[in-house]
Protein backbone atom coordinates (compact mmCIF):
# COMPACT_ATOMS: atom_id res chain seq x y z
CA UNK A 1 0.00 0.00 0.00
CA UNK A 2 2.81 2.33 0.64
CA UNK A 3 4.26 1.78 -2.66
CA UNK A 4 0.93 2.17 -4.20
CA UNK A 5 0.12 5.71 -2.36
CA UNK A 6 4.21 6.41 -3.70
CA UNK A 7 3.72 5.79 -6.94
CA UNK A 8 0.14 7.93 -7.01
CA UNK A 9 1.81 10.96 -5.72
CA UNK A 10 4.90 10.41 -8.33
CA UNK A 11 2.17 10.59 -11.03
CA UNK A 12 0.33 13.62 -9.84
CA UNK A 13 3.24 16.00 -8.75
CA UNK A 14 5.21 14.63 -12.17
CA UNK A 15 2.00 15.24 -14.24
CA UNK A 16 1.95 18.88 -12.88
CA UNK A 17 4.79 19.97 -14.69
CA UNK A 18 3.32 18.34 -18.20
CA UNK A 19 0.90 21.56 -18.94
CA UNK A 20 3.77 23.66 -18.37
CA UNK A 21 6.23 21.94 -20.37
CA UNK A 22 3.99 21.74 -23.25
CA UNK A 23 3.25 25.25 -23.46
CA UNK A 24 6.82 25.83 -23.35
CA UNK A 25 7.64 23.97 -26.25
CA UNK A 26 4.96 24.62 -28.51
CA UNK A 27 5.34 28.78 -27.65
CA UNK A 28 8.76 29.32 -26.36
CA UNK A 29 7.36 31.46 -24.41
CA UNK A 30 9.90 31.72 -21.04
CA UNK A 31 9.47 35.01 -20.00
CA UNK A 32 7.35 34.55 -16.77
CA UNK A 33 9.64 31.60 -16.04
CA UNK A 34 12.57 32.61 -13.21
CA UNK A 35 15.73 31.19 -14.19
CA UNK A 36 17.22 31.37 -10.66
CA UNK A 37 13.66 29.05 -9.62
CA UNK A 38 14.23 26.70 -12.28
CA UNK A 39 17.94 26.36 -11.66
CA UNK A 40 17.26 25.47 -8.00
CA UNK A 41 14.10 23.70 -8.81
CA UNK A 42 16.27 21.06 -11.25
CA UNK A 43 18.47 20.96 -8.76
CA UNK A 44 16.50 20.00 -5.87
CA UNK A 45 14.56 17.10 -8.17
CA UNK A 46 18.48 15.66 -9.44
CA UNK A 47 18.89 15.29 -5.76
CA UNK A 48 15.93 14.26 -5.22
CA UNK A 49 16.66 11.26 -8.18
CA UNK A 50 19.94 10.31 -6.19
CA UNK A 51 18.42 10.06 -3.06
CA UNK A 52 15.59 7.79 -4.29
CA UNK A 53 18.57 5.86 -6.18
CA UNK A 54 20.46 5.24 -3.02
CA UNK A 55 17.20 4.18 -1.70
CA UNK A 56 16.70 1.54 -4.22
CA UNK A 57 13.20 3.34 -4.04
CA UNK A 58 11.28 3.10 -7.83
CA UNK A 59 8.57 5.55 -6.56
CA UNK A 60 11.07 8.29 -6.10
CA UNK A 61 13.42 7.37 -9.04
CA UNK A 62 10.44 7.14 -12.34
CA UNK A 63 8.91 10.43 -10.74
CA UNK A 64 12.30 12.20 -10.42
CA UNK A 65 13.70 10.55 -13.86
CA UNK A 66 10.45 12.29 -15.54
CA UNK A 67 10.76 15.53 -13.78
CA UNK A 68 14.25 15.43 -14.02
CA UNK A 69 13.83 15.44 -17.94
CA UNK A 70 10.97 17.69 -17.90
CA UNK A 71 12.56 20.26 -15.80
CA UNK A 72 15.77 20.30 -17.67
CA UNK A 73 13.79 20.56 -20.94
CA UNK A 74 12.23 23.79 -19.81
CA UNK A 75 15.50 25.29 -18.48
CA UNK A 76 17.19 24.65 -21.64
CA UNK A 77 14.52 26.54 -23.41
CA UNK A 78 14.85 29.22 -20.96
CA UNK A 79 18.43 29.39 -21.33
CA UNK A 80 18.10 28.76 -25.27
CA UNK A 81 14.92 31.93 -25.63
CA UNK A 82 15.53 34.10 -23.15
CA UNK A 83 16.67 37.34 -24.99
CA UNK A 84 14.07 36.57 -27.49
């Protein structure tokens, strides 16, 4: 059950960051994204990915992995557009 109630909240918090991605990419649109928030952000979720990792803990790892890509996506696309 705890692995179920894991793997739910992996979904919904890595789902979150879908809309936002998408518009991103199909826009490239990045100008009410912070740089120094997404920097930290992908930061935090790379830990995040190691600690689940060390854990051996596939909950944390898919929904970090995703985010992880996600995440870095948009930064690179901030990074890429942002004197646009």
């Amino acid at each position: 059950m705890n692995e179920l109630i894991g793997y739910l909240a992996a979904c919904l918090t890595t789902l979150s960051f879908l809309p936002q991605a998408l518009h991103t990419f199909r826009t490239r649109d990045v100008s009410g994204i912070s740089l120094g928030m997404y920097a930290l952000f992908t930061s935090g979720v790379a830990l995040w990915l190691v600690y689940g990792v060390l854990l051996r803990a596939w909950p944390i790892i898919v929904a970090n992995g995703v985010t992880l890509a996600l995440a870095l996506a948009i930064l690179s696309m901030k990074l890429r557009y942002r004197r646009r």
